[in-house]
C-alpha atoms as a PDB file:
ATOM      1  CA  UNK A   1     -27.533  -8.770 -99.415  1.00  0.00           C
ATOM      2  CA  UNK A   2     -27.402  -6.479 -96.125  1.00  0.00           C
ATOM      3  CA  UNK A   3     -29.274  -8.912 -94.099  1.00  0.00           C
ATOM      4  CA  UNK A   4     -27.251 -11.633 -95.485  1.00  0.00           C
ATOM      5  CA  UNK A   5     -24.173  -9.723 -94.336  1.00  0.00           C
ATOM      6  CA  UNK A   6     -25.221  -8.586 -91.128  1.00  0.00           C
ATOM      7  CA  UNK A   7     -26.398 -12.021 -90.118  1.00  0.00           C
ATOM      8  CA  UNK A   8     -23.747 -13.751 -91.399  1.00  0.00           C
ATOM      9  CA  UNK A   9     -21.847 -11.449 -88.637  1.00  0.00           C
ATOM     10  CA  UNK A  10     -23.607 -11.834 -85.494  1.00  0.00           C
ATOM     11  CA  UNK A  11     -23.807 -15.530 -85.220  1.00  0.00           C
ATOM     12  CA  UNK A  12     -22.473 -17.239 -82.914  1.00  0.00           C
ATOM     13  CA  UNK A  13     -21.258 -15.746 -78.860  1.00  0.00           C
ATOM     14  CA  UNK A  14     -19.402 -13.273 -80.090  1.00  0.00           C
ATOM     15  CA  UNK A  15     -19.587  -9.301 -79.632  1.00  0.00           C
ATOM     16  CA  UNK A  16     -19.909  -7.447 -83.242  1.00  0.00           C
ATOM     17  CA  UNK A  17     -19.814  -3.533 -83.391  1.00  0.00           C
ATOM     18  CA  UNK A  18     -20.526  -1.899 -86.719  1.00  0.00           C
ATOM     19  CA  UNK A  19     -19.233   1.297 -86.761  1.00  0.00           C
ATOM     20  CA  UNK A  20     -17.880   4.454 -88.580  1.00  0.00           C
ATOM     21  CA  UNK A  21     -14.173   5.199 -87.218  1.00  0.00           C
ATOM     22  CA  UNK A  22     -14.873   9.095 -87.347  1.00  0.00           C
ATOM     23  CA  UNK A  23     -18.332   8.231 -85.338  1.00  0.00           C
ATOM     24  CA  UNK A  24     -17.664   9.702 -81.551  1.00  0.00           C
ATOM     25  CA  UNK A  25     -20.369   6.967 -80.597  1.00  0.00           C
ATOM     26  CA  UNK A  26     -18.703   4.461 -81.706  1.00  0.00           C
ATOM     27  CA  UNK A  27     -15.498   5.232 -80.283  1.00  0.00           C
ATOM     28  CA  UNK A  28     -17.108   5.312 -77.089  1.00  0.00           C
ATOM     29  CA  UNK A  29     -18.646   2.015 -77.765  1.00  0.00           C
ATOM     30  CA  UNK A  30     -14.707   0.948 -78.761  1.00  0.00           C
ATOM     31  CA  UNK A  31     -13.548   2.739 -75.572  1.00  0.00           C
ATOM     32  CA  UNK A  32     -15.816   0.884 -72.907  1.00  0.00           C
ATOM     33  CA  UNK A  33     -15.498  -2.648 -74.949  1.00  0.00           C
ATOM     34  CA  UNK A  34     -11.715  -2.379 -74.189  1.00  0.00           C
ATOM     35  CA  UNK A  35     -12.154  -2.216 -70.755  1.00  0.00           C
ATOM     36  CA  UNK A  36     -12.602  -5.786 -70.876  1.00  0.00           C
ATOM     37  CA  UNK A  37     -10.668  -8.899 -71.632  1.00  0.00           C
ATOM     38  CA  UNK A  38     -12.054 -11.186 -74.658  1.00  0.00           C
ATOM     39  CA  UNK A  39     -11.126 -14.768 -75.672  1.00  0.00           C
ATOM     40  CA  UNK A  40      -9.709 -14.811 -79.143  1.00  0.00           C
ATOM     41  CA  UNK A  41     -12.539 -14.222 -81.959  1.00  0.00           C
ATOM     42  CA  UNK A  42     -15.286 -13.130 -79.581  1.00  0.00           C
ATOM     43  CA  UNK A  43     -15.307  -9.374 -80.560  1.00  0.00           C
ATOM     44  CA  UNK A  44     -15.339  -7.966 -83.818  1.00  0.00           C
ATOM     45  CA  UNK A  45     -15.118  -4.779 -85.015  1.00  0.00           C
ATOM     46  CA  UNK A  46     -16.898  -4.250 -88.964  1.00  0.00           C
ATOM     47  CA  UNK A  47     -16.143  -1.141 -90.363  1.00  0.00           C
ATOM     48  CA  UNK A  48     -19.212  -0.298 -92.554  1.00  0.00           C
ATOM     49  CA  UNK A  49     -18.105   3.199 -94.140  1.00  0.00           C
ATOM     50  CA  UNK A  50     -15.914   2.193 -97.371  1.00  0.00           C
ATOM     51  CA  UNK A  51     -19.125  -0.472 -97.815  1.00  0.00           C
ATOM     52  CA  UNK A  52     -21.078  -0.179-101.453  1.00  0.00           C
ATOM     53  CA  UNK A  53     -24.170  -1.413 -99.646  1.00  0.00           C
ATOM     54  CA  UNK A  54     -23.764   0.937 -96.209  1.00  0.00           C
ATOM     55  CA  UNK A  55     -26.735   2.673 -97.176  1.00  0.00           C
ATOM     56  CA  UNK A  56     -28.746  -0.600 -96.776  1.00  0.00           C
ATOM     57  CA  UNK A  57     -27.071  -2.123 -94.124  1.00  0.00           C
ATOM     58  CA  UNK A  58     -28.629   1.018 -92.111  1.00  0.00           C
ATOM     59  CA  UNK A  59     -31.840   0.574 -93.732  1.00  0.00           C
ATOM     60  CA  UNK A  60     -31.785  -3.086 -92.297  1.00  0.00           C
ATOM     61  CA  UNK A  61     -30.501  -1.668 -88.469  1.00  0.00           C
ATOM     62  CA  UNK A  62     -33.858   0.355 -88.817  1.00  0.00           C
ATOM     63  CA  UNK A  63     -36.097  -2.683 -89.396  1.00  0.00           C
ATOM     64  CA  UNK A  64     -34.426  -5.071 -86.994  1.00  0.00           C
ATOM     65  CA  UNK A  65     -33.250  -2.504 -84.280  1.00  0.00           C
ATOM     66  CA  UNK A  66     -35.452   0.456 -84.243  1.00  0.00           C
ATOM     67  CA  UNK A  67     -32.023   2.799 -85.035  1.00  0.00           C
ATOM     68  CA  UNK A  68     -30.327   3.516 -88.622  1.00  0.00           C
ATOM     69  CA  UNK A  69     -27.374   5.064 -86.463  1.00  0.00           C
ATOM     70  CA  UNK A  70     -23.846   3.077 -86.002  1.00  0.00           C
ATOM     71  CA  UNK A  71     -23.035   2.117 -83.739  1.00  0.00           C
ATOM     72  CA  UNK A  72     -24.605  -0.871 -83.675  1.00  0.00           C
ATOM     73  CA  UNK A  73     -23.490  -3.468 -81.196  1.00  0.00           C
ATOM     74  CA  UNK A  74     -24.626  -7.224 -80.643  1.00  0.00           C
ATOM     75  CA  UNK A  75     -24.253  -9.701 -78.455  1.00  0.00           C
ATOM     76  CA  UNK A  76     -24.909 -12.446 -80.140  1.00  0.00           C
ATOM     77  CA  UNK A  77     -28.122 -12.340 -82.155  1.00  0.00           C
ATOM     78  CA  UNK A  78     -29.389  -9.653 -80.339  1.00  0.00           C
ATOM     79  CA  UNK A  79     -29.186  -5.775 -80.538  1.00  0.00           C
ATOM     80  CA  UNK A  80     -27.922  -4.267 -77.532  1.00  0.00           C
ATOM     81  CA  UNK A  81     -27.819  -0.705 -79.049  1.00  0.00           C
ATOM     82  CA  UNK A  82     -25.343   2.083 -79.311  1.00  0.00           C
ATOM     83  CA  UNK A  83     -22.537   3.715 -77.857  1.00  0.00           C
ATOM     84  CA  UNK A  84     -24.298   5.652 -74.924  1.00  0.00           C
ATOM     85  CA  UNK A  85     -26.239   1.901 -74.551  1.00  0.00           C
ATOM     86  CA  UNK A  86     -23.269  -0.181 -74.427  1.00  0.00           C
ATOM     87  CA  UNK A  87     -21.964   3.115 -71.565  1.00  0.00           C
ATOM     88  CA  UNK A  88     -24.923   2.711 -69.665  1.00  0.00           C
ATOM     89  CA  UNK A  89     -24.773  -1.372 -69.498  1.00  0.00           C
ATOM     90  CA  UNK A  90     -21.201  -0.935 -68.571  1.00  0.00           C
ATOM     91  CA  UNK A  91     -21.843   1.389 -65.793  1.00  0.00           C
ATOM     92  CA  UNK A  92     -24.722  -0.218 -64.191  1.00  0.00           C
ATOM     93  CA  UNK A  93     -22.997  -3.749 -64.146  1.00  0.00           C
ATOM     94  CA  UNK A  94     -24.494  -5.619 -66.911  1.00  0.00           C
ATOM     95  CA  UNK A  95     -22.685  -5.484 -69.670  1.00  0.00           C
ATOM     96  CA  UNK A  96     -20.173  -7.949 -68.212  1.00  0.00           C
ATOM     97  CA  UNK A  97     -22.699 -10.278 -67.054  1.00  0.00           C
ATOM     98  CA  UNK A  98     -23.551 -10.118 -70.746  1.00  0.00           C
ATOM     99  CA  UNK A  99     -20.787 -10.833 -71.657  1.00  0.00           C
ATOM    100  CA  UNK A 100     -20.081 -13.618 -69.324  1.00  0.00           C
ATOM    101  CA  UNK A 101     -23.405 -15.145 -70.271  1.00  0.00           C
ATOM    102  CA  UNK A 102     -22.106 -15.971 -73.770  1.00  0.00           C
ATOM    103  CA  UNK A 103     -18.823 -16.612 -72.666  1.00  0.00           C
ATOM    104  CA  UNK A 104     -16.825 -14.204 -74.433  1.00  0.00           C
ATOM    105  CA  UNK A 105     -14.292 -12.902 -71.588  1.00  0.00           C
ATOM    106  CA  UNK A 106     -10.928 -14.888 -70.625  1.00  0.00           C
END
C-alpha cells in the first residue's frame, strides 16, 4: 500500500515533497521551493506524519531512494533527495533548470 501511495503521488511533471512539518529539513526544502513560481498543481506538499502506514512509506524511501529520512522530494518520477539536496541544486543553478525541464514554473 506505501508504494501504491507514493507512486500514485509522483506521477506526472509535478514537484512532490513528503515531509514532517516539525522536520527543520523539510522546512528548508519548503523554504527554497518557494523561491520559485509554479503553475497551478505542479507542487505538492504530502504531509506523512498523522499517516497509519508512515512507518512503511519510509521503509519504501529506503528501497527506492537509498534514505528513510523526509524529506523526500521528486521531480517527477525521480528522487532528487532532501532538504540540504534540494539547497544545494538551488544554489548551484539546477534546480530551476529542473524544474523548467518538466515544465512546472509559470
Amino acid at each position: 500500500m506505501a508504494q501504491e501511495f507514493v507512486t500514485a503521488q509522483i506521477k506526472g511533471d509535478k514537484v512532490v515533497v513528503f515531509l514532517k512539518p516539525s522536520c527543520p529539513y523539510c522546512v528548508l526544502a519548503k523554504d527554497v521551493l518557494s523561491k520559485y513560481s509554479f503553475k497551478s498543481g505542479h507542487l505538492d506538499f504530502i504531509d506523512i506524519s498523522a499517516r497509519d502506514n508512515m512507518a512503511a512509506i519510509q521503509d519504501y524511501f529506503q528501497r527506492v531512494t537509498g534514505a528513510r529520512t523526509v524529506p523526500r522530494v521528486f521531480i517527477g518520477e525521480e528522487c532528487i533527495g532532501g532538504g540540504s539536496d534540494v539547497e544545494e541544486l538551488d544554489r548551484s543553478g539546477k534546480l530551476k533548470g529542473m524544474l523548467q525541464k518538466i515544465g512546472a514554473l509559470q
